[in-house]
N, C-alpha and C. Protein backbone atom coordinates (compact mmCIF):
# COMPACT_ATOMS: atom_id res chain seq x y z
N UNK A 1 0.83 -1.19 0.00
CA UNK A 1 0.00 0.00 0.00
C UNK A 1 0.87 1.25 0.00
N UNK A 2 -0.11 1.96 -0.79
CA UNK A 2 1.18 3.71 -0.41
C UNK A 2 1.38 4.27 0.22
N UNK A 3 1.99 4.84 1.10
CA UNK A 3 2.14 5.84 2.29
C UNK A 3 2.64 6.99 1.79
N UNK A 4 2.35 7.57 2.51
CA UNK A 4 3.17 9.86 2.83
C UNK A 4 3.59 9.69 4.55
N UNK A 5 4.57 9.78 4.54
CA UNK A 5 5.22 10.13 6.05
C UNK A 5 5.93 11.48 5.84
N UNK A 6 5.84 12.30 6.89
CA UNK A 6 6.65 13.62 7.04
C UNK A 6 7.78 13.43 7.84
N UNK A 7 8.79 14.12 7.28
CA UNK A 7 10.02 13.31 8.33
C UNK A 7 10.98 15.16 8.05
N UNK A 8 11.51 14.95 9.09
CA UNK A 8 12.78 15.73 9.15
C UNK A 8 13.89 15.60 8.61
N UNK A 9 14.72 16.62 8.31
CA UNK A 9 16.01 16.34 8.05
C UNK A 9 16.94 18.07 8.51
N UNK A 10 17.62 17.12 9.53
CA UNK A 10 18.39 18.32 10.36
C UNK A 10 19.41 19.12 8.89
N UNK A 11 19.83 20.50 9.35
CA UNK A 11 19.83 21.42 8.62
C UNK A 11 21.00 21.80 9.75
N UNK A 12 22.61 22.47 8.74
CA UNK A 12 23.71 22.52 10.02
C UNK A 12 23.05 24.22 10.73
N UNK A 13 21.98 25.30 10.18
CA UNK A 13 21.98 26.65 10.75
C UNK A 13 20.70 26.25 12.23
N UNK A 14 20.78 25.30 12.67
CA UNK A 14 19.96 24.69 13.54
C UNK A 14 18.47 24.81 13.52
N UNK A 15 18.53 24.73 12.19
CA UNK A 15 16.59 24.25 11.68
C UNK A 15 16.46 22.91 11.07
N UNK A 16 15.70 22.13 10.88
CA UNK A 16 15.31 21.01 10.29
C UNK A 16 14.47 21.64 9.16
N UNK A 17 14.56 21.13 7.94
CA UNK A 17 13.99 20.94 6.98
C UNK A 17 12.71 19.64 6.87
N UNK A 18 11.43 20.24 6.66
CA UNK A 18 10.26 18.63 6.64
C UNK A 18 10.47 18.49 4.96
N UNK A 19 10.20 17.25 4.86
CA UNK A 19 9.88 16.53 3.49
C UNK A 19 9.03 15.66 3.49
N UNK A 20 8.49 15.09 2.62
CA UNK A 20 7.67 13.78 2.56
C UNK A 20 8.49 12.90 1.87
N UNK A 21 8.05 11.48 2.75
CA UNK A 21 8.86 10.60 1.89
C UNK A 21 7.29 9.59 1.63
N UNK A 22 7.38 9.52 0.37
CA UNK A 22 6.38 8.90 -0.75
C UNK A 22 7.04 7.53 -0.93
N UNK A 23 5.83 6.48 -0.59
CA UNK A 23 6.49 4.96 -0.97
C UNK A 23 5.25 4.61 -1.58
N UNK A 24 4.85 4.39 -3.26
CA UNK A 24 4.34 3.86 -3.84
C UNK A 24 5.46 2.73 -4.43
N UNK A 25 4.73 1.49 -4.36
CA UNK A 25 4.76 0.28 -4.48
C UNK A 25 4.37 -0.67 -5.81
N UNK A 26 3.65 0.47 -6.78
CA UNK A 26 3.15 0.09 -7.78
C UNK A 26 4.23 0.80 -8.89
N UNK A 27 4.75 1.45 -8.69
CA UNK A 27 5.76 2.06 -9.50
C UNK A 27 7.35 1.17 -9.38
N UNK A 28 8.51 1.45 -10.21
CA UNK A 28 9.69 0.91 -10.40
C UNK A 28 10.72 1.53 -9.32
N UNK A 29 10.34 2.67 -9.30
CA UNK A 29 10.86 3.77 -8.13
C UNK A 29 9.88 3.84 -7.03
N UNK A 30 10.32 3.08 -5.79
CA UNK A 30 9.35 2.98 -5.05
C UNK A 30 9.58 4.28 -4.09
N UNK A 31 10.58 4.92 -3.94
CA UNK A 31 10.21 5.92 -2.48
C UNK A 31 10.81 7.00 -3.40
N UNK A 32 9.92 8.60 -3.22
CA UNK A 32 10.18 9.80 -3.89
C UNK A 32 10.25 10.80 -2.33
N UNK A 33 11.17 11.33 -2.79
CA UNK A 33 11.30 12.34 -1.49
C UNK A 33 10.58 13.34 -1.99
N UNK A 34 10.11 14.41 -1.46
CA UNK A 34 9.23 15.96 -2.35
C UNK A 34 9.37 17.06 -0.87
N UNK A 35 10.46 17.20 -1.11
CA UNK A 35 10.99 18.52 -0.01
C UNK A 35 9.73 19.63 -0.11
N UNK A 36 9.14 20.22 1.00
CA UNK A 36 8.10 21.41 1.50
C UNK A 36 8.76 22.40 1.62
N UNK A 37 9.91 23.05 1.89
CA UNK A 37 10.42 24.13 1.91
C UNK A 37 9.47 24.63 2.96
N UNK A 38 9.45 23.85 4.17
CA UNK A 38 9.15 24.48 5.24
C UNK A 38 10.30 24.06 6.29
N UNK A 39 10.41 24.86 7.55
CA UNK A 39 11.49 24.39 8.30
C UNK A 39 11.14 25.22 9.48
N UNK A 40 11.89 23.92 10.58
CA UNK A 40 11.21 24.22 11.90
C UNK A 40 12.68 24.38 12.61
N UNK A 41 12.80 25.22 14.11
CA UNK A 41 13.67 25.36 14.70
C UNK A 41 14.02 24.33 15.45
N UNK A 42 15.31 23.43 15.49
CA UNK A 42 15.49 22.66 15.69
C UNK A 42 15.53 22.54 17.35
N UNK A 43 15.91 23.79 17.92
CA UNK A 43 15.79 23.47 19.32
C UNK A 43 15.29 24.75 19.71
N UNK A 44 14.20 25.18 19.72
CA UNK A 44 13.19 26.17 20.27
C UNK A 44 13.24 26.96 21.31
N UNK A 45 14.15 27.83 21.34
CA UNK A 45 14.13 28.53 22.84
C UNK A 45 13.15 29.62 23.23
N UNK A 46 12.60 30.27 22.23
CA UNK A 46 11.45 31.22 22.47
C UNK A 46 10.09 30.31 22.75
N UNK A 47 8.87 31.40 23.00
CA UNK A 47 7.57 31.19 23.15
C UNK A 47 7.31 31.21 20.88
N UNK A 48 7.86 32.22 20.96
CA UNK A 48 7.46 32.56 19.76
C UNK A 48 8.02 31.37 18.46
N UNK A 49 9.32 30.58 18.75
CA UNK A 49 9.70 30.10 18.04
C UNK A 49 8.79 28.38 18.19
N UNK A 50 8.70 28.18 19.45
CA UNK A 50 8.24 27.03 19.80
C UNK A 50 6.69 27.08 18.79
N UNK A 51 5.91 28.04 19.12
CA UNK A 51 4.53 28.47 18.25
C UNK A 51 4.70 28.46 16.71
N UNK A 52 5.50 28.99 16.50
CA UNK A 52 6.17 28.96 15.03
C UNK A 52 6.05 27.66 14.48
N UNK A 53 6.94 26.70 15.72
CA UNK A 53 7.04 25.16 15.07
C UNK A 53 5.81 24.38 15.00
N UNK A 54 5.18 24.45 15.65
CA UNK A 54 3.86 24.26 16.02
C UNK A 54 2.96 24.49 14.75
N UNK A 55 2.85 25.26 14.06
CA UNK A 55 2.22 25.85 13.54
C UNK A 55 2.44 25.64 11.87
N UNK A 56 3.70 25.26 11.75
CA UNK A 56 4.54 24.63 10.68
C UNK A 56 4.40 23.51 10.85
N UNK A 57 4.26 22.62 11.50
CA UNK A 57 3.87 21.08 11.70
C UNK A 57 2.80 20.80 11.40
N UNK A 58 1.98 21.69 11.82
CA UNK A 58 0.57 21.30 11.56
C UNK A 58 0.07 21.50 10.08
N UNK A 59 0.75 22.48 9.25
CA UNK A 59 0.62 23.02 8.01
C UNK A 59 0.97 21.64 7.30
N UNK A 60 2.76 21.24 7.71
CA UNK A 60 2.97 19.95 6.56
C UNK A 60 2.04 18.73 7.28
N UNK A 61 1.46 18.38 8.37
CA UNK A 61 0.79 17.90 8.33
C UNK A 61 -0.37 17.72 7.32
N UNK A 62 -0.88 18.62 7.63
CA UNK A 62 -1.94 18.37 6.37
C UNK A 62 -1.31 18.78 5.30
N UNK A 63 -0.49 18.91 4.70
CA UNK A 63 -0.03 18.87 3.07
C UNK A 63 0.40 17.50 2.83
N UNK A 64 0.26 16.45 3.75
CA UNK A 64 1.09 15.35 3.75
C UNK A 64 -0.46 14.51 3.48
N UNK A 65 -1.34 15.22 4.69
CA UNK A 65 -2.82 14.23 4.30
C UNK A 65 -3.45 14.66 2.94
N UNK A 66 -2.82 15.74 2.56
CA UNK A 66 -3.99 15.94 1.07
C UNK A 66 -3.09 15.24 -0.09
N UNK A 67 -1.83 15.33 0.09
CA UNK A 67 -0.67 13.87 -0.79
C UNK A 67 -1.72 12.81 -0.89
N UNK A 68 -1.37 11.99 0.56
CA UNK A 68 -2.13 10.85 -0.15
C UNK A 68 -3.43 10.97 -0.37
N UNK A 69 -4.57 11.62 -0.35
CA UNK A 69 -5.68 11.86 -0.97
C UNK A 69 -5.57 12.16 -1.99
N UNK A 70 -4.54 13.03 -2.90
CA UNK A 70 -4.44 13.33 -4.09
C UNK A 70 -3.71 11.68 -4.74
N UNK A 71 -2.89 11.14 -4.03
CA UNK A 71 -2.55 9.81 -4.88
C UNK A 71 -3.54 8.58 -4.95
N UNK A 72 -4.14 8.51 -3.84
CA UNK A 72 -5.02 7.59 -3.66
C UNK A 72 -6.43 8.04 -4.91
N UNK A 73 -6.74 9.74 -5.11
CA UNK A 73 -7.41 9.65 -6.13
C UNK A 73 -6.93 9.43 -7.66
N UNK A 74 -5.51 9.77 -7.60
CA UNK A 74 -4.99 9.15 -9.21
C UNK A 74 -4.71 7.38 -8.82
N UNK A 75 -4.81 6.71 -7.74
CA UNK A 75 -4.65 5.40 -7.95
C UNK A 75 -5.85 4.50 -8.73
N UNK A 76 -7.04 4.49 -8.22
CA UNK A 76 -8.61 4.37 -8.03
C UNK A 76 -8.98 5.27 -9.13
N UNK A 77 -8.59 5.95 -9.90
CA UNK A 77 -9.27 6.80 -10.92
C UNK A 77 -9.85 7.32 -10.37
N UNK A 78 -10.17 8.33 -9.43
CA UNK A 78 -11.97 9.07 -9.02
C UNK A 78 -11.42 10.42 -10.06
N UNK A 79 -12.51 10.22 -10.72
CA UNK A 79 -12.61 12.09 -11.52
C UNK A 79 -12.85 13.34 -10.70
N UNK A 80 -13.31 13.01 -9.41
CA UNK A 80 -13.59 14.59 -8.92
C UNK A 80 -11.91 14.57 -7.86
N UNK A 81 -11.72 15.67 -7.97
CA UNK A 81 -10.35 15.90 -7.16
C UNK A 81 -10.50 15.67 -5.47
N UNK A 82 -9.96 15.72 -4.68
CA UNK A 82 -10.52 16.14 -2.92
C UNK A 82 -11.00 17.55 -3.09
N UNK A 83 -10.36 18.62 -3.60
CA UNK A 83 -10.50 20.18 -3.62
C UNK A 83 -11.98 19.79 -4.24
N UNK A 84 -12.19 19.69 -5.41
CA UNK A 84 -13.51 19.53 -5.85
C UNK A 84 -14.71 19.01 -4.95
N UNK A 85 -14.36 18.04 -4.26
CA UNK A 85 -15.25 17.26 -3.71
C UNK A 85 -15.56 17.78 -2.47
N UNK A 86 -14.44 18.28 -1.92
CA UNK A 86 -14.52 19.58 -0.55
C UNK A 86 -15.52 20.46 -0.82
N UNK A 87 -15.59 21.30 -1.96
CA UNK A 87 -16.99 22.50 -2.24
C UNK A 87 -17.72 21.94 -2.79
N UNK A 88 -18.18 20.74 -2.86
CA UNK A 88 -19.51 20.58 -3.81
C UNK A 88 -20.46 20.93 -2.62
N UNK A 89 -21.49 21.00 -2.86
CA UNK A 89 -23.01 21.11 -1.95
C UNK A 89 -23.14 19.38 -1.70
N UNK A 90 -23.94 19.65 -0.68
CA UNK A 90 -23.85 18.40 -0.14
C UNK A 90 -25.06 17.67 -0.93
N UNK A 91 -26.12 18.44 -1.59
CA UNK A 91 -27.20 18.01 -2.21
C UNK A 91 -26.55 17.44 -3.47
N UNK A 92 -25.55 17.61 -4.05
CA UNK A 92 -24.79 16.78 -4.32
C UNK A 92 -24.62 15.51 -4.93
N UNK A 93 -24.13 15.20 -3.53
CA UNK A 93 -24.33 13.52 -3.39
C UNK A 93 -25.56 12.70 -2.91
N UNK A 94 -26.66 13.41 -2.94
CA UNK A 94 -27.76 12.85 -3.04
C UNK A 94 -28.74 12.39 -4.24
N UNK A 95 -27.77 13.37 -5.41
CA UNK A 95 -28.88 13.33 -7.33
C UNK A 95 -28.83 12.51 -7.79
N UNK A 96 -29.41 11.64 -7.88
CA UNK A 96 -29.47 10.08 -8.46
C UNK A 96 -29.57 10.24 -10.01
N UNK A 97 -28.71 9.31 -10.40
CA UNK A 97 -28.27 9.72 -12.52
C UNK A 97 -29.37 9.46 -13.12
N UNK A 98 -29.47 10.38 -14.38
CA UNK A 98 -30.47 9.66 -14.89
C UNK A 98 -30.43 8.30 -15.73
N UNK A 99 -31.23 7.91 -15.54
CA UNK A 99 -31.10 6.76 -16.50
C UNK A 99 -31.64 6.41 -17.64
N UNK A 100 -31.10 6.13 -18.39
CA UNK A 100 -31.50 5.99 -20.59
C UNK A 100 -31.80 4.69 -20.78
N UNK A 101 -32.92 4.73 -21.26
CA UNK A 101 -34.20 3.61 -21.62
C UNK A 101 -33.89 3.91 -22.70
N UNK A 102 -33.78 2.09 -23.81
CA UNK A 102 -33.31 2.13 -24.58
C UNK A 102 -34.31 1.63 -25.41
């Protein structure tokens, strides 16, 4: 199965750099790194810096959960995107297709 993990990678000006490391299994190249160009203080001595990190974690967090939602929808084919499927109206997913009598 595929995973998205967010992982660190220490940085010598004492920040860590996050990345995702991508392991699809169905491909020849199984693990893709895709650096975020976000970066957290590696050892936090402020209020302000600690909040900072905080706050940056939580960001690649979810850039990491909409990854695999975006791969899992190119795995499975679904035509509507997550973004798409996020604003539809909820009435929506209630319109039953029509159907062609032949």
């Amino acid at each position: 199965t595929m995973k998205v993990t967010l992982r660190r990678k220490k940085l010598k000006n004492n920040k860590e750099s996050l990345y995702l490391d991508i392991y699809l299994p169905e491909t020849g190249k199984k693990r893709i790194k895709e650096y975020l160009k976000l970066y957290l203080f590696s050892k936090p001595k402020t209020k302000l810096e600690k909040e900072a990190n905080k706050e940056t974690l939580l960001l690649a967090e979810n850039i990491a959960a909409k990854k695999l939602l975006q791969l899992q929808d190119e795995n499975y084919g679904f035509k509507k995107s997550f973004k798409t499927c996020m604003y539809s109206k909820v009435s929506d997913f209630f319109i039953t297709p029509n159907i062609v009598k032949n």
